[in-house]
PDB file of N, CA and C in Angstrom:
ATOM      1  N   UNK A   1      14.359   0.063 -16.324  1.00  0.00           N
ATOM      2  CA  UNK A   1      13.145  -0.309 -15.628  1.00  0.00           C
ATOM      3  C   UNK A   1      11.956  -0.028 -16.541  1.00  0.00           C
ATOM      4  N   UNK A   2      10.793  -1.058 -16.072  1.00  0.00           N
ATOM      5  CA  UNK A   2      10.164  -0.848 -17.477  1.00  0.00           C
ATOM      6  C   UNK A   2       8.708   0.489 -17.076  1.00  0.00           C
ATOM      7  N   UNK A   3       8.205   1.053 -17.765  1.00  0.00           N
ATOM      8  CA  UNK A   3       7.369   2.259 -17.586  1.00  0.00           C
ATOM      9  C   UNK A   3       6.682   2.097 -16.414  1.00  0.00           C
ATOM     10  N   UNK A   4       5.933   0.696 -16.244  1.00  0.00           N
ATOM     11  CA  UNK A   4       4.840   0.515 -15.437  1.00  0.00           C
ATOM     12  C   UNK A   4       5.486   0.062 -14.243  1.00  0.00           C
ATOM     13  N   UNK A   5       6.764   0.067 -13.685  1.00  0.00           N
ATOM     14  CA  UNK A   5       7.366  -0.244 -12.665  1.00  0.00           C
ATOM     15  C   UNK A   5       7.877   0.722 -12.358  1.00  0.00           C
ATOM     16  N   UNK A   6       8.386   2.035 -13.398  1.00  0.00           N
ATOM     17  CA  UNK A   6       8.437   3.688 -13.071  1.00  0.00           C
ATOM     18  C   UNK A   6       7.665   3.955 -12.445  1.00  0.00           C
ATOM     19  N   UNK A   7       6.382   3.960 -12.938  1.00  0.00           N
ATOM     20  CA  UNK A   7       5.164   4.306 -12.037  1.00  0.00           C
ATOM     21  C   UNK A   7       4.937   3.954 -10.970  1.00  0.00           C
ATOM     22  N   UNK A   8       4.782   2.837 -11.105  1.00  0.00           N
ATOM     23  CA  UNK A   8       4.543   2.118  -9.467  1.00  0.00           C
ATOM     24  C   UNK A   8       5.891   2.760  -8.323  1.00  0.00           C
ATOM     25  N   UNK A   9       6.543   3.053  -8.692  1.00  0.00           N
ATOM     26  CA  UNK A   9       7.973   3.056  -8.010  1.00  0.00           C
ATOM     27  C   UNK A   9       7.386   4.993  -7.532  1.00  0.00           C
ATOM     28  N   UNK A  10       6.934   5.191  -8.473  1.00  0.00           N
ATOM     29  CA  UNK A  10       6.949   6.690  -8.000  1.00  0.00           C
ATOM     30  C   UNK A  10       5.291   7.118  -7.406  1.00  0.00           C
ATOM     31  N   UNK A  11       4.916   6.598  -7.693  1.00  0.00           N
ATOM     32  CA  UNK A  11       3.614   6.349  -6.860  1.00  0.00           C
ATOM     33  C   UNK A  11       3.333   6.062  -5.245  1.00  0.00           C
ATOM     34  N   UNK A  12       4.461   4.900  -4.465  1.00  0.00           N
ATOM     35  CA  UNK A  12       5.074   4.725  -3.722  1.00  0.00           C
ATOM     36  C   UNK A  12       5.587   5.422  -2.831  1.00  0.00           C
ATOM     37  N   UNK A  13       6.411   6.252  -3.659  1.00  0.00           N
ATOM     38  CA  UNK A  13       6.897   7.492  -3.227  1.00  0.00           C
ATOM     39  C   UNK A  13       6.216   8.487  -2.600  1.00  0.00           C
ATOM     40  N   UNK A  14       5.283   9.118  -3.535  1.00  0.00           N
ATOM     41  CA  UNK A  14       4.116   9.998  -3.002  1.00  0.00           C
ATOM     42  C   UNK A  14       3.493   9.086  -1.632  1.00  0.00           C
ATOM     43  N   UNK A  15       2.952   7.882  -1.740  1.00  0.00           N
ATOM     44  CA  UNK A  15       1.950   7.414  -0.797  1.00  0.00           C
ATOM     45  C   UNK A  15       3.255   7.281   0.542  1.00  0.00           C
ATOM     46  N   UNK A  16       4.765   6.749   0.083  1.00  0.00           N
ATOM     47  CA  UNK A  16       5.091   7.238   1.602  1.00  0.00           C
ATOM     48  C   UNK A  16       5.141   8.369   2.071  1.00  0.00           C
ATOM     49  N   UNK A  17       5.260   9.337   1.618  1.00  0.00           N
ATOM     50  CA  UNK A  17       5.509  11.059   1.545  1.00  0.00           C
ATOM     51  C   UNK A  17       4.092  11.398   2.467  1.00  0.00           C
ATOM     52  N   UNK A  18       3.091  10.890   1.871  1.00  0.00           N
ATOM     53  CA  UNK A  18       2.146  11.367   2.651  1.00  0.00           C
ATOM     54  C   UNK A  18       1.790  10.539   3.857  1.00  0.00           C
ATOM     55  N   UNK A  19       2.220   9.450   3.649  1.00  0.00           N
ATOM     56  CA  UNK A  19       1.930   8.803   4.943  1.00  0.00           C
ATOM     57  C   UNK A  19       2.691   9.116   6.722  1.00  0.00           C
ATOM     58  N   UNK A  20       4.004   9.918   6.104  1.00  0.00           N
ATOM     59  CA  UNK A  20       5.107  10.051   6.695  1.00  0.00           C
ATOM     60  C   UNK A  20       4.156  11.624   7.037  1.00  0.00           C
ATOM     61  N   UNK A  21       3.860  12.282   6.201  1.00  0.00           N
ATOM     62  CA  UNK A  21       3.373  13.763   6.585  1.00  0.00           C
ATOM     63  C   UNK A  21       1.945  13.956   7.424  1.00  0.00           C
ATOM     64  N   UNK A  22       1.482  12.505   7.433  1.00  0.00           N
ATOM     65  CA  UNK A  22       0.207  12.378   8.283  1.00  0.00           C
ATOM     66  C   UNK A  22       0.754  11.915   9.746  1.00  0.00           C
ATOM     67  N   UNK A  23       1.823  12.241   9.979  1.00  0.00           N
ATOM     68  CA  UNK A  23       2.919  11.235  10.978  1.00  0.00           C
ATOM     69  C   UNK A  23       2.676   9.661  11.423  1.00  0.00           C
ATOM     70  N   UNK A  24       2.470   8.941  10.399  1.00  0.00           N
ATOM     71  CA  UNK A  24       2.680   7.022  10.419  1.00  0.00           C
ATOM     72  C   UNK A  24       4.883   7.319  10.176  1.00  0.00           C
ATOM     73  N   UNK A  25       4.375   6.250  10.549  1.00  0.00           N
ATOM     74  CA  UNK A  25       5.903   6.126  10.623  1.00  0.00           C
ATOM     75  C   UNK A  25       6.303   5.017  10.099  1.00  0.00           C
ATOM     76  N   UNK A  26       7.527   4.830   8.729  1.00  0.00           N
ATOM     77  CA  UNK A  26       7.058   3.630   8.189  1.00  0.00           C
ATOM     78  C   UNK A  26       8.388   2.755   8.333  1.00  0.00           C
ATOM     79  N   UNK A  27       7.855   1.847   8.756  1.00  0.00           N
ATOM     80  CA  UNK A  27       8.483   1.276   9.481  1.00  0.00           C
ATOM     81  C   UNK A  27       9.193  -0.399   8.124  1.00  0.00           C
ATOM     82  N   UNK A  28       8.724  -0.571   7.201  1.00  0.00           N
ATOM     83  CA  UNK A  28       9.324  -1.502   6.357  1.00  0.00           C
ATOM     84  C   UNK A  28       8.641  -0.561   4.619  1.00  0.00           C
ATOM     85  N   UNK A  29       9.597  -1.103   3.682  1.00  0.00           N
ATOM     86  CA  UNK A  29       8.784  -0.658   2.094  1.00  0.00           C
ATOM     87  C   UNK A  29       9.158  -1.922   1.414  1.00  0.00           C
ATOM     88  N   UNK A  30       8.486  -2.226   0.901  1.00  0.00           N
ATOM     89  CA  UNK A  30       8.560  -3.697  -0.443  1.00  0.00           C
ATOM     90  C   UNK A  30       9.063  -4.927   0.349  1.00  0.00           C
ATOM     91  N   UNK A  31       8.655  -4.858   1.573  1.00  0.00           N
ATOM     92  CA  UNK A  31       8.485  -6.032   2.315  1.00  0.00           C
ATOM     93  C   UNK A  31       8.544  -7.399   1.483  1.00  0.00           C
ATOM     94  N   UNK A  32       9.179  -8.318   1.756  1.00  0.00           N
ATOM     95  CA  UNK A  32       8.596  -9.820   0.792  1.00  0.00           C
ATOM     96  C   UNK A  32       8.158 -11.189   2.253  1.00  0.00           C
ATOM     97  N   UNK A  33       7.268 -11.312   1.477  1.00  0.00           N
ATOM     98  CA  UNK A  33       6.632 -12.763   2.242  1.00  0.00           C
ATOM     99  C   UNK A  33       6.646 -13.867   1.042  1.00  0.00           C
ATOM    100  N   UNK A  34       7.528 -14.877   1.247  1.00  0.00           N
ATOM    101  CA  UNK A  34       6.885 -15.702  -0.679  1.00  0.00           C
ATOM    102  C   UNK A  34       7.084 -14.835  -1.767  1.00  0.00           C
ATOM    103  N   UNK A  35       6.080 -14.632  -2.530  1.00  0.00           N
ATOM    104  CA  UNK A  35       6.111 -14.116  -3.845  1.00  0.00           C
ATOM    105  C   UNK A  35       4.776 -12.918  -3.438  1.00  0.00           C
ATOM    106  N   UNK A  36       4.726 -12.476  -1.725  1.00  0.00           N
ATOM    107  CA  UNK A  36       3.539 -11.151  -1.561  1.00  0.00           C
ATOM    108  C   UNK A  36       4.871 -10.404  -1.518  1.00  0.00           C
ATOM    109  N   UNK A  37       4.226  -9.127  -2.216  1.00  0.00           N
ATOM    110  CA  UNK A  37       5.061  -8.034  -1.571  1.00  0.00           C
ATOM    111  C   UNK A  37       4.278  -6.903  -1.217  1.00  0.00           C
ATOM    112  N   UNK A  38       4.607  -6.248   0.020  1.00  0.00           N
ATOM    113  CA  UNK A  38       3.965  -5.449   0.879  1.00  0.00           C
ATOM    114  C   UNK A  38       4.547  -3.940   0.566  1.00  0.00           C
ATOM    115  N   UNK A  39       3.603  -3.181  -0.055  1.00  0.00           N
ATOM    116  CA  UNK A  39       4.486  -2.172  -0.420  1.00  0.00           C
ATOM    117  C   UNK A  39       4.940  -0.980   0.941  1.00  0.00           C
ATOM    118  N   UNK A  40       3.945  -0.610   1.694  1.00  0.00           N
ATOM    119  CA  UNK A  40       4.843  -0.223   2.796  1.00  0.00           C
ATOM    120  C   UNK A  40       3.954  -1.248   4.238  1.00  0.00           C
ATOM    121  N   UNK A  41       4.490  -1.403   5.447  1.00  0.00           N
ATOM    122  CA  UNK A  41       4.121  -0.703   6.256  1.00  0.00           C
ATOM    123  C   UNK A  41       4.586   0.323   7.291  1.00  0.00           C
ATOM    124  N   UNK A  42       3.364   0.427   7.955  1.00  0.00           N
ATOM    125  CA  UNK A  42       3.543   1.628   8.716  1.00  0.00           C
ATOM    126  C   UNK A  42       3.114   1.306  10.341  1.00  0.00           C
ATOM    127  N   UNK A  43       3.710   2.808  11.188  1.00  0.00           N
ATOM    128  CA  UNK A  43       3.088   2.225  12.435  1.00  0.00           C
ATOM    129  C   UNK A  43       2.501   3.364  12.963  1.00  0.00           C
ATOM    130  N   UNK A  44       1.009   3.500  13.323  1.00  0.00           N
ATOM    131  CA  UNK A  44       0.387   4.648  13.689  1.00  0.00           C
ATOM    132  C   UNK A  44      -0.892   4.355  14.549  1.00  0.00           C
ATOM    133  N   UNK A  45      -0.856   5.281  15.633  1.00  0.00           N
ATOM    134  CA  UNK A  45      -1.799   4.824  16.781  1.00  0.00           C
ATOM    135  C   UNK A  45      -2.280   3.420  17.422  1.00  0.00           C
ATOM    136  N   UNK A  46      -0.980   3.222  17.587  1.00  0.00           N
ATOM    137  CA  UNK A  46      -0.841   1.944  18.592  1.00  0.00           C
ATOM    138  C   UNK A  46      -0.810   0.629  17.821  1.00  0.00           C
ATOM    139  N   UNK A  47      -0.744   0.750  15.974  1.00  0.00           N
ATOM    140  CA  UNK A  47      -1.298  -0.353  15.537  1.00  0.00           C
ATOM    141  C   UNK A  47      -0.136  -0.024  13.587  1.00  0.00           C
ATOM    142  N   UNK A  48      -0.276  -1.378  13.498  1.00  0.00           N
ATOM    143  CA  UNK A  48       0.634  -1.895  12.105  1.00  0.00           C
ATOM    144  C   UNK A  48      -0.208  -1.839  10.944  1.00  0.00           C
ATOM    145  N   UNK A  49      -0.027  -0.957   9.774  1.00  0.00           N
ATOM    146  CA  UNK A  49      -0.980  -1.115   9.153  1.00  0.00           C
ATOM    147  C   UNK A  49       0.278  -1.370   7.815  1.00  0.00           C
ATOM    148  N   UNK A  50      -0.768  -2.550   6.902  1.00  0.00           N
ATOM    149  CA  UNK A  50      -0.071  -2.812   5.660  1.00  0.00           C
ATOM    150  C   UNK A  50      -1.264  -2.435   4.636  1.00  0.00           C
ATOM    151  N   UNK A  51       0.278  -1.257   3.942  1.00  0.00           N
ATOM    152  CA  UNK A  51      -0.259  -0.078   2.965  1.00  0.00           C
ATOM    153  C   UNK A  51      -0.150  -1.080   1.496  1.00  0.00           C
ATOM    154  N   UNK A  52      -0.981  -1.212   0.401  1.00  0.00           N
ATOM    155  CA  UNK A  52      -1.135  -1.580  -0.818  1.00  0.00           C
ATOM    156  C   UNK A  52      -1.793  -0.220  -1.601  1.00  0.00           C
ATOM    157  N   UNK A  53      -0.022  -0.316  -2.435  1.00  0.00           N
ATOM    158  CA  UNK A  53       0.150   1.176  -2.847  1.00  0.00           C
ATOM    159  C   UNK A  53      -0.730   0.644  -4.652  1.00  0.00           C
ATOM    160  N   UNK A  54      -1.921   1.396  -5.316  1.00  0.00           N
ATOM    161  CA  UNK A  54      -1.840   1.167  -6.602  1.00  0.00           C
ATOM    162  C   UNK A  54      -2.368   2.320  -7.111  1.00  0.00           C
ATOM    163  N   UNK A  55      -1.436   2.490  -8.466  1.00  0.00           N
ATOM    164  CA  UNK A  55      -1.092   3.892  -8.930  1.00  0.00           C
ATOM    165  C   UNK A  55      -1.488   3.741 -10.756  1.00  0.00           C
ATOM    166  N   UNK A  56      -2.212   4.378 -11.017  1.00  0.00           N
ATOM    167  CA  UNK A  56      -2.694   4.443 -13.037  1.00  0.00           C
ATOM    168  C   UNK A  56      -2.849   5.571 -13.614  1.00  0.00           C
ATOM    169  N   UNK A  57      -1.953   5.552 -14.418  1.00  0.00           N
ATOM    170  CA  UNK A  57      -2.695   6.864 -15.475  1.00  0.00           C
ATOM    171  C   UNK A  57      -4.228   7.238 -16.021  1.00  0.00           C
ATOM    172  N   UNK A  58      -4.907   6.193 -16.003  1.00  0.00           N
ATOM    173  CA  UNK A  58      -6.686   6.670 -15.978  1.00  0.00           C
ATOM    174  C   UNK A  58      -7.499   5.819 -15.495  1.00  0.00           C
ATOM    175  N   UNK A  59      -8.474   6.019 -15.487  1.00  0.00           N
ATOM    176  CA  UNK A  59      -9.728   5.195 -14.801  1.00  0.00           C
ATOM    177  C   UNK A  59     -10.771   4.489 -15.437  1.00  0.00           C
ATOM    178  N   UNK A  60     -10.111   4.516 -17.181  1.00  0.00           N
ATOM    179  CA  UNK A  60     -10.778   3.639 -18.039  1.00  0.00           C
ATOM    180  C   UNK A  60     -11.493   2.410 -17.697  1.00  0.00           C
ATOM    181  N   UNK A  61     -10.582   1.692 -16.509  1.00  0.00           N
ATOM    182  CA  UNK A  61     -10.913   0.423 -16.704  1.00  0.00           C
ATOM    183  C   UNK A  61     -11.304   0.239 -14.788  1.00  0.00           C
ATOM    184  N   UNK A  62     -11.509   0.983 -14.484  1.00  0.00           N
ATOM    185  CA  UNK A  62     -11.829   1.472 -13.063  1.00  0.00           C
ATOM    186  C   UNK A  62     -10.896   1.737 -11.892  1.00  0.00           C
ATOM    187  N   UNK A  63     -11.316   1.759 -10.655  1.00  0.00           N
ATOM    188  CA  UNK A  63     -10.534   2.655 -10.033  1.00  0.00           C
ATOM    189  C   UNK A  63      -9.191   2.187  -9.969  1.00  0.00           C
ATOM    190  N   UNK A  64      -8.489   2.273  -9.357  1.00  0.00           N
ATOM    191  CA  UNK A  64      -7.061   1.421  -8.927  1.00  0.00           C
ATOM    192  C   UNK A  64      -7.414   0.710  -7.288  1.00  0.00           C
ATOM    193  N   UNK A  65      -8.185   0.564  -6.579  1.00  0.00           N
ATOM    194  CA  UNK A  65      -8.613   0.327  -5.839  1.00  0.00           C
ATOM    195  C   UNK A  65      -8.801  -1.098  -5.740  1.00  0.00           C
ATOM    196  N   UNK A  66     -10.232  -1.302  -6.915  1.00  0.00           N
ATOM    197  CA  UNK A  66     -10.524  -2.363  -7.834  1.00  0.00           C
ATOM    198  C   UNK A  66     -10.310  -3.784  -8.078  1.00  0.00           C
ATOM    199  N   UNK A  67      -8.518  -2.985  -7.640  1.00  0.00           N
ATOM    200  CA  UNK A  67      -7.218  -3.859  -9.088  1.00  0.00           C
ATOM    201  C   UNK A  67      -6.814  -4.652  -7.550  1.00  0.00           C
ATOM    202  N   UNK A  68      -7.449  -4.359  -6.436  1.00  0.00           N
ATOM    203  CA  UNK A  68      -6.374  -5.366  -5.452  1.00  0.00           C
ATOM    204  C   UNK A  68      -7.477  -6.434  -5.192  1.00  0.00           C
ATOM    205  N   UNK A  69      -7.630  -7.699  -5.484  1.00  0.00           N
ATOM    206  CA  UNK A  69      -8.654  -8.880  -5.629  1.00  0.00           C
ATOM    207  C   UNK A  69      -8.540  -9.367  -4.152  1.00  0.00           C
ATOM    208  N   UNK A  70      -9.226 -10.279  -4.694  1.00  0.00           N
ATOM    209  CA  UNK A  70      -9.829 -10.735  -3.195  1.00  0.00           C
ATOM    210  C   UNK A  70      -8.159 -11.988  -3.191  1.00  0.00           C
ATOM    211  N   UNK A  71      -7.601 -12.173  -3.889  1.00  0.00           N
ATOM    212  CA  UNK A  71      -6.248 -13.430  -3.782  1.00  0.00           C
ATOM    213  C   UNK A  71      -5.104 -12.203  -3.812  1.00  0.00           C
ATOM    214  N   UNK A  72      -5.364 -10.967  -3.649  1.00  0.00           N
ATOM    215  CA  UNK A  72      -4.235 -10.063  -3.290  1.00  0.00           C
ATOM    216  C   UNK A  72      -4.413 -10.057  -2.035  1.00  0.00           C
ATOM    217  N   UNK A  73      -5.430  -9.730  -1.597  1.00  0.00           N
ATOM    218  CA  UNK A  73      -6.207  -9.390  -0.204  1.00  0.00           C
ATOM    219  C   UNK A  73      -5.520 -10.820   1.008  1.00  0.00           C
ATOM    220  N   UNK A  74      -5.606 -12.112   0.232  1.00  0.00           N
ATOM    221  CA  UNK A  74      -5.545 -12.870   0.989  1.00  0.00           C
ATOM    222  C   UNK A  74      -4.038 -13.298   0.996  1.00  0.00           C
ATOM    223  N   UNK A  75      -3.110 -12.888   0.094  1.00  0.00           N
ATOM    224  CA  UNK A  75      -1.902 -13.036   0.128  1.00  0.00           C
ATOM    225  C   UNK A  75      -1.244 -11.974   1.229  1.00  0.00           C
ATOM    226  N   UNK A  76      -1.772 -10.557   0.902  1.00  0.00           N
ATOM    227  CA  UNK A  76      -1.088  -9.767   2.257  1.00  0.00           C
ATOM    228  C   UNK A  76      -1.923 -10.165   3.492  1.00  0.00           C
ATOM    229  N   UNK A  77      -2.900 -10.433   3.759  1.00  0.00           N
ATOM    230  CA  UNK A  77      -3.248 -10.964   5.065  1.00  0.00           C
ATOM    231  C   UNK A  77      -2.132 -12.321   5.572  1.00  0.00           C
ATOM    232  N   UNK A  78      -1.644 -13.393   4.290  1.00  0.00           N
ATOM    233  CA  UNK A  78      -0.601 -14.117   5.001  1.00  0.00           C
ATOM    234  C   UNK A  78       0.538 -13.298   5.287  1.00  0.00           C
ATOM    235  N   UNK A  79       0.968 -12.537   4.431  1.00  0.00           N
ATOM    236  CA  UNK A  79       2.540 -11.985   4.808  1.00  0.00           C
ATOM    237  C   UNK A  79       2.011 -11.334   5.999  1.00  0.00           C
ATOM    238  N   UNK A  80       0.937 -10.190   6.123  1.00  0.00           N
ATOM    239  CA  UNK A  80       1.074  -9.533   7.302  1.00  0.00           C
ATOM    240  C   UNK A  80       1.131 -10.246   9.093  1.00  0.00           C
ATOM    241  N   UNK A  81       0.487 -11.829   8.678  1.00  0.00           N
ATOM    242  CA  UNK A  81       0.794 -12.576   9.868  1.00  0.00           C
ATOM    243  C   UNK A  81       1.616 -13.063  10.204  1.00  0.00           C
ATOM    244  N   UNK A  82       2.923 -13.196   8.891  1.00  0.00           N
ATOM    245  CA  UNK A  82       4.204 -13.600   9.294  1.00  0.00           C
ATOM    246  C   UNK A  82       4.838 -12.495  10.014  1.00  0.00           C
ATOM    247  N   UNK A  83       5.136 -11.259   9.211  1.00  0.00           N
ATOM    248  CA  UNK A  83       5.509  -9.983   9.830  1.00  0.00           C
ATOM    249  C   UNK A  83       5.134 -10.067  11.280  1.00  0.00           C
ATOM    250  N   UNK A  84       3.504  -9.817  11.681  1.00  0.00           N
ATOM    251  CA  UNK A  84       3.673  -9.739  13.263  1.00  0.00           C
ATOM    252  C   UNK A  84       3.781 -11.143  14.287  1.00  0.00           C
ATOM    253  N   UNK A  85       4.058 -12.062  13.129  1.00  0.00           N
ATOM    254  CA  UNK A  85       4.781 -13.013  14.331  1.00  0.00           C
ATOM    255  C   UNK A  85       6.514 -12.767  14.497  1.00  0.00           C
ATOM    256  N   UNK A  86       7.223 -12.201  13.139  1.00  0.00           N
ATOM    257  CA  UNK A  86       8.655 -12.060  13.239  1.00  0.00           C
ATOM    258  C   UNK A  86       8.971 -10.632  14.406  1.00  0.00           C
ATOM    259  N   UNK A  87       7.766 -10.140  14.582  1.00  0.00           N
ATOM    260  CA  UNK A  87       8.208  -8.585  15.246  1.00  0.00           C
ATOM    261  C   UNK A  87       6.861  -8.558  16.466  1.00  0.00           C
ATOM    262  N   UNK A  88       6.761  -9.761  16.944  1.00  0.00           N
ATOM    263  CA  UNK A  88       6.407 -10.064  17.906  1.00  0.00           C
ATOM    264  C   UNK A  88       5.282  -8.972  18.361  1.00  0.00           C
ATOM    265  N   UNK A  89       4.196  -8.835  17.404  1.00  0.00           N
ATOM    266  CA  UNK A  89       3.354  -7.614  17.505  1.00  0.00           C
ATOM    267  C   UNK A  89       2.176  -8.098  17.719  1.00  0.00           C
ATOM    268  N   UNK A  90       1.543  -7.614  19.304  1.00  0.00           N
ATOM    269  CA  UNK A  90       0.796  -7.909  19.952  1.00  0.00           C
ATOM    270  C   UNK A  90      -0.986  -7.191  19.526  1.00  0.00           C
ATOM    271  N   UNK A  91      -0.548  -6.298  18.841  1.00  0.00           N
ATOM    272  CA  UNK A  91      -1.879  -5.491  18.851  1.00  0.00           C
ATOM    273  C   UNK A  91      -2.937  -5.154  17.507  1.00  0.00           C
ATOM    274  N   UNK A  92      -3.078  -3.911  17.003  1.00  0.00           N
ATOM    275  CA  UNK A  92      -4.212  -4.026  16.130  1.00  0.00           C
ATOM    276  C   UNK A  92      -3.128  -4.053  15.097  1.00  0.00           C
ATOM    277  N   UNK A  93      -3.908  -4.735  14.134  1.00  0.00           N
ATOM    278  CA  UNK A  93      -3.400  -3.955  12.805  1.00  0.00           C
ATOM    279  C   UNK A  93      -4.790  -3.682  11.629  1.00  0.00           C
ATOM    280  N   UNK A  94      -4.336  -3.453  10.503  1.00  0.00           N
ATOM    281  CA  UNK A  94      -4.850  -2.479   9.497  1.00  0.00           C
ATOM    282  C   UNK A  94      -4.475  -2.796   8.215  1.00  0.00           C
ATOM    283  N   UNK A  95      -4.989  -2.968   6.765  1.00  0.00           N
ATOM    284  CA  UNK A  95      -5.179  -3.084   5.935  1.00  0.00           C
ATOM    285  C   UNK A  95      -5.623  -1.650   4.919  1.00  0.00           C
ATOM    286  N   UNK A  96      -4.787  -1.249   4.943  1.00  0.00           N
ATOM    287  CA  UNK A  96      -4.974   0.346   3.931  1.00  0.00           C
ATOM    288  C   UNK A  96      -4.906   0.275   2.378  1.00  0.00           C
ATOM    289  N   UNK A  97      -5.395   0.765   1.688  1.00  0.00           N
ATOM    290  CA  UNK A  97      -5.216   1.066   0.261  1.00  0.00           C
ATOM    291  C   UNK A  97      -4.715   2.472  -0.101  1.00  0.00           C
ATOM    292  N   UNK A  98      -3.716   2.677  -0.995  1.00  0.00           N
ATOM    293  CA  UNK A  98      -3.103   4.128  -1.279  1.00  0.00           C
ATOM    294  C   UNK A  98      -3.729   4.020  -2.850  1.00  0.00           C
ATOM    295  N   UNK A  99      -5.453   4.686  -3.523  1.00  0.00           N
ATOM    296  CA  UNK A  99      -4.783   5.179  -4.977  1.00  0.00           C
ATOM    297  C   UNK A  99      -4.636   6.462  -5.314  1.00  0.00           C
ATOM    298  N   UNK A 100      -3.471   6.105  -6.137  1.00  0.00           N
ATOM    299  CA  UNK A 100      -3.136   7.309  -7.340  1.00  0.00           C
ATOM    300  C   UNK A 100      -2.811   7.263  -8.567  1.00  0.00           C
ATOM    301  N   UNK A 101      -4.025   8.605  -9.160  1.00  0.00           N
ATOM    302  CA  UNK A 101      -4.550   8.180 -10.642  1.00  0.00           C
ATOM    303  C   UNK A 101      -3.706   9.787 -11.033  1.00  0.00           C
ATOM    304  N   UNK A 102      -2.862   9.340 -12.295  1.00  0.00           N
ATOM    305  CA  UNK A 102      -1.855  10.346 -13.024  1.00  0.00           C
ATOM    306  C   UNK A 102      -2.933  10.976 -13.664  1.00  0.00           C
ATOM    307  N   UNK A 103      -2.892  12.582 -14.258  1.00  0.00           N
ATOM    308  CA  UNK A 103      -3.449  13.010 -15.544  1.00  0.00           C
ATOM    309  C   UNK A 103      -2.145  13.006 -16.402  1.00  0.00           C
ATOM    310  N   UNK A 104      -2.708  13.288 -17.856  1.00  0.00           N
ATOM    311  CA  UNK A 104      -1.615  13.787 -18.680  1.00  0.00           C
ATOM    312  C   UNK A 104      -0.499  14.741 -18.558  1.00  0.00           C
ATOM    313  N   UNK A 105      -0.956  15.672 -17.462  1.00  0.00           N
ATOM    314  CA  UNK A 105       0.326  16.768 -17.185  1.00  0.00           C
ATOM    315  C   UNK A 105       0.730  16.280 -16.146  1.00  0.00           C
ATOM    316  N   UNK A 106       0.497  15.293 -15.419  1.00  0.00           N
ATOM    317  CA  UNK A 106       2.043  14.813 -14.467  1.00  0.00           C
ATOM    318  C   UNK A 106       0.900  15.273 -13.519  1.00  0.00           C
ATOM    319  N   UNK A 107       0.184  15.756 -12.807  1.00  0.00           N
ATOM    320  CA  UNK A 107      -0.364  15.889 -11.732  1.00  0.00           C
ATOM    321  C   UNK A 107      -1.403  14.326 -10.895  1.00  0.00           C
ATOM    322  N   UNK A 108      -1.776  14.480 -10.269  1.00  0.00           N
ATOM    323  CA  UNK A 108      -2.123  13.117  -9.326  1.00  0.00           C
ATOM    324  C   UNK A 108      -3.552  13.644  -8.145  1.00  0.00           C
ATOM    325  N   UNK A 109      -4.445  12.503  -8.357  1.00  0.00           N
ATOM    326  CA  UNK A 109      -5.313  12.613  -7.375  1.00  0.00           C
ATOM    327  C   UNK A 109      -4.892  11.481  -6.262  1.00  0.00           C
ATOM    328  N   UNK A 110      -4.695  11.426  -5.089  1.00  0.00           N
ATOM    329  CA  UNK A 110      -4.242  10.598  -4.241  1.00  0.00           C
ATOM    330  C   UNK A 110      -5.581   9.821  -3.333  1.00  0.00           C
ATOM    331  N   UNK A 111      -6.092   8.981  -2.908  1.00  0.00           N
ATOM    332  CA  UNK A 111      -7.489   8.811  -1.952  1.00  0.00           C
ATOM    333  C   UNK A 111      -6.680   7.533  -1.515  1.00  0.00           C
ATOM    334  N   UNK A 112      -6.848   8.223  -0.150  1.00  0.00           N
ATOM    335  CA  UNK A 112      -6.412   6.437   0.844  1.00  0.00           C
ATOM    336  C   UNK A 112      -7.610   6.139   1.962  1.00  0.00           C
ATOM    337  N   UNK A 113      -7.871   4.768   0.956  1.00  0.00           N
ATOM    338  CA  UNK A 113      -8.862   4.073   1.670  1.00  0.00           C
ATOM    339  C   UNK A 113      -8.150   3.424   3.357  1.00  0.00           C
ATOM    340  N   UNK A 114      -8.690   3.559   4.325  1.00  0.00           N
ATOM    341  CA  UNK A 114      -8.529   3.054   5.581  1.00  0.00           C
ATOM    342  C   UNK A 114      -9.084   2.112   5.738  1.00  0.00           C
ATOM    343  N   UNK A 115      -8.873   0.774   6.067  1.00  0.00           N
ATOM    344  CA  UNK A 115      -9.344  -0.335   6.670  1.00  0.00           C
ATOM    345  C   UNK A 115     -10.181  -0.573   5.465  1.00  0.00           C
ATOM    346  N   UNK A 116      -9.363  -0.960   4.292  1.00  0.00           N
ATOM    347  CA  UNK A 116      -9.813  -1.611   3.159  1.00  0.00           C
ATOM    348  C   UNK A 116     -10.408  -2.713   3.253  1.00  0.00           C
ATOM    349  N   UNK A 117      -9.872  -3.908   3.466  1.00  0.00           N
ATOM    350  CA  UNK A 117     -10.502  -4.962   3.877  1.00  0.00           C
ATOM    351  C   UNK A 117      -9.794  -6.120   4.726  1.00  0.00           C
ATOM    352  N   UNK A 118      -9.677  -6.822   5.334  1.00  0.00           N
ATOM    353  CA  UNK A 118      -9.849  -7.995   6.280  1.00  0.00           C
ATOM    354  C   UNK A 118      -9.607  -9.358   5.861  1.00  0.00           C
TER     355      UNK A 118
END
């Protein structure tokens, strides 16, 4: 596997870890719609939220936040409407961002944006 799919893969990890320890409950990971892939979702207070996990070793080139465009944005807004038409989901949902930025010694700052965008 190649480095930058290590990362992402373990990045993932952490953002379900904590999502699971905030008690969401996650309910799909690497979801596919087409060629979107949904890295988790989750289900917490009455409502479906699709998590877009992005994870970098620095902030050279800005946040990891940043890095999800407005044609990422609009690709998981289609998958997430297929999802709650396949699981017949009546209620709110949510659009989250997970980043996490590596230092050199392996440690991690984590910030999850809530209700990223729409």
């Amino acid at each position: 596997m190649a480095l930058h799919n290590q990362l992402g893969t373990k990045g993932e990890t952490i953002a379900r870890t904590y999502l699971e320890n905030k008690g969401y409950e996650i309910m799909d990971q690497n979801w596919c719609y087409g060629k979107t892939e949904v890295d988790l979702i989750a289900y917490w207070d009455r409502r479906i939220i699709f998590v877009e996990v992005k994870t970098r070793t620095s902030t050279n080139y800005g946040q990891p936040e940043e890095f999800v465009t407005s044609t990422k944005q609009k690709n998981l807004q289609k998958a997430a409407d297929e999802y709650i038409y396949l699981m017949n989901f009546k209620g709110e949902i949510r659009f989250d961002i997970i980043a996490i930025v590596f230092d050199r010694s392996g440690n991690y700052q984590l910030r999850h944006v809530e209700d990223a965008f729409w």
